[in-house]
Protein backbone atom coordinates (compact mmCIF):
# COMPACT_ATOMS: atom_id res chain seq x y z
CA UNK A 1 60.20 94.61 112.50
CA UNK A 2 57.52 96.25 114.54
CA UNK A 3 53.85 96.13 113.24
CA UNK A 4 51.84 99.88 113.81
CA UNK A 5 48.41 99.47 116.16
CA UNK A 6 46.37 99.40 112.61
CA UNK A 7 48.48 96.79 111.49
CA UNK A 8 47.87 94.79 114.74
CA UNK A 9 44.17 95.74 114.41
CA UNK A 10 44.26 93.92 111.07
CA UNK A 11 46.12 91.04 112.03
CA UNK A 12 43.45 90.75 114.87
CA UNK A 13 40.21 91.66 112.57
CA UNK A 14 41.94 88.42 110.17
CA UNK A 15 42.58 86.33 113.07
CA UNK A 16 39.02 86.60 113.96
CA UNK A 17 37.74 86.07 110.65
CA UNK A 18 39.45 82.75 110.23
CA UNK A 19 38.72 81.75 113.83
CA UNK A 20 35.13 81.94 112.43
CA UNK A 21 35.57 79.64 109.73
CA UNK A 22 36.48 76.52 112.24
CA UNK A 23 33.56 74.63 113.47
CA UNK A 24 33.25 72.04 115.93
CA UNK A 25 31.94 69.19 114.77
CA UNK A 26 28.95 68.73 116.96
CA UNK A 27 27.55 71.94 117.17
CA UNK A 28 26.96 73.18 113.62
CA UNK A 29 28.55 76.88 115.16
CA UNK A 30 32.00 78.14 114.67
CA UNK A 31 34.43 77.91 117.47
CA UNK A 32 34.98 81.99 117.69
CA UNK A 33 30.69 82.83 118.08
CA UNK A 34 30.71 79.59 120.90
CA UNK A 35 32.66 81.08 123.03
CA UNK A 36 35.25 78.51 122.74
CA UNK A 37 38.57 81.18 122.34
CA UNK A 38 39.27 83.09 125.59
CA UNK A 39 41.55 84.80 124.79
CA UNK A 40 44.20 86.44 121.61
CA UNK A 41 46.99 88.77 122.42
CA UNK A 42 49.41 89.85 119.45
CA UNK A 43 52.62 90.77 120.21
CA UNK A 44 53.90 94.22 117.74
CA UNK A 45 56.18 91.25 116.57
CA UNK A 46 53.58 89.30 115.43
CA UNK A 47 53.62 86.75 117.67
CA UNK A 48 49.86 85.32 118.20
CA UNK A 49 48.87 83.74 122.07
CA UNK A 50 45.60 82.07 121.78
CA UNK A 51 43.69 80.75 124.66
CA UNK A 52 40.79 78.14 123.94
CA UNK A 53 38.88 75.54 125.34
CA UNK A 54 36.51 72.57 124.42
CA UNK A 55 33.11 72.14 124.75
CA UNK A 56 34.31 69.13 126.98
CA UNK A 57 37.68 67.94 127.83
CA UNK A 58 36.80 64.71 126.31
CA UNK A 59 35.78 65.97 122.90
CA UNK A 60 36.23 63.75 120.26
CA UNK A 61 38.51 66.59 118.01
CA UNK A 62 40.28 67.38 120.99
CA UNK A 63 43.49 66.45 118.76
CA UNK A 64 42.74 67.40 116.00
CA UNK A 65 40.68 71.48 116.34
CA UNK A 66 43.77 73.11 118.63
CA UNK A 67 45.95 72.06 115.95
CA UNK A 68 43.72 73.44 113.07
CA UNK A 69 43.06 76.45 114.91
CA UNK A 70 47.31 76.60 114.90
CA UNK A 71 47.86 75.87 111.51
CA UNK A 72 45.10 78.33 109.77
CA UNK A 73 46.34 81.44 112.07
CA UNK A 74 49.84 80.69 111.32
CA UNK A 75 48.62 81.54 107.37
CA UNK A 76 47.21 84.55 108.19
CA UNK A 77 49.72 87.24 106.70
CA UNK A 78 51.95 89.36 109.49
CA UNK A 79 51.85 86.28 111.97
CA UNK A 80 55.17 85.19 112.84
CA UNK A 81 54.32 82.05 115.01
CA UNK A 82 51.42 80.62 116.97
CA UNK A 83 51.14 79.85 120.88
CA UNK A 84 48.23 77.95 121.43
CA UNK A 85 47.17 77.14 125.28
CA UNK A 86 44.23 74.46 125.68
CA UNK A 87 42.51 74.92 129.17
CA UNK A 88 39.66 73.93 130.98
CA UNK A 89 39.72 76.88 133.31
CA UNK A 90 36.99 78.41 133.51
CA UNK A 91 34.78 75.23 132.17
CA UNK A 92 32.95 75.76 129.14
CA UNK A 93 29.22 76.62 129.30
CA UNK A 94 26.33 77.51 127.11
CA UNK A 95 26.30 81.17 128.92
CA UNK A 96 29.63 82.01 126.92
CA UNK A 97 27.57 81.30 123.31
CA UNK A 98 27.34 84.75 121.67
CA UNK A 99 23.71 85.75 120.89
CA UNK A 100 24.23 85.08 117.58
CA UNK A 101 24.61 80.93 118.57
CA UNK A 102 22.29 80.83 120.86
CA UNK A 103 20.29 81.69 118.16
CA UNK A 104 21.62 79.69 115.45
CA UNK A 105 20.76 76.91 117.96
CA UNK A 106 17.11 77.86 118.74
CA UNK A 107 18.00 78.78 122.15
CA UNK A 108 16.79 82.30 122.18
């Protein structure tokens, strides 16, 4: 079955929402408004690609937040399966906070 553009648009306007309820641990900020995703394509399938990062390769849930990230967008309704990439490239940086973080953080 073939999803319509709205019904991508929802699937995408979900996918969002739920990437906003993941936090990392050591910034009290949710992965989505950090900057941390690069990247979601969704396939008129329903087939989700994500592309994320860290905050540093390193990082203590570096095990445990791709796979969370997996698991809660494979419950999203209308997604068939989950691809999720981990990469470094381009390197994570405070520039790629939204507004809203920086704020959140006292940085504006």
């Amino acid at each position: 079955m073939k999803y319509t553009d709205d019904q991508i648009a929802n699937i995408g306007e979900n996918i969002i929402k739920t990437l906003k309820t993941v936090y990392d641990p050591e910034i009290p900020v949710d992965i989505y408004e950090l900057g941390l995703v690069y990247d979601v394509q969704i396939s008129d399938e329903g087939s989700v690609k994500i592309v994320m990062t860290l905050t540093t390769p390193n990082c203590p849930v570096a095990e445990t937040l791709p796979q969370e990230v997996k698991e809660k967008i494979s419950d999203i309704e209308g997604v068939k399966d989950v691809d999720l990439e981990l990469t470094f490239e381009p390197t994570w940086n405070k520039d790629m906070m939204s507004e809203e973080a920086k704020f959140e953080l006292g940085m504006l």
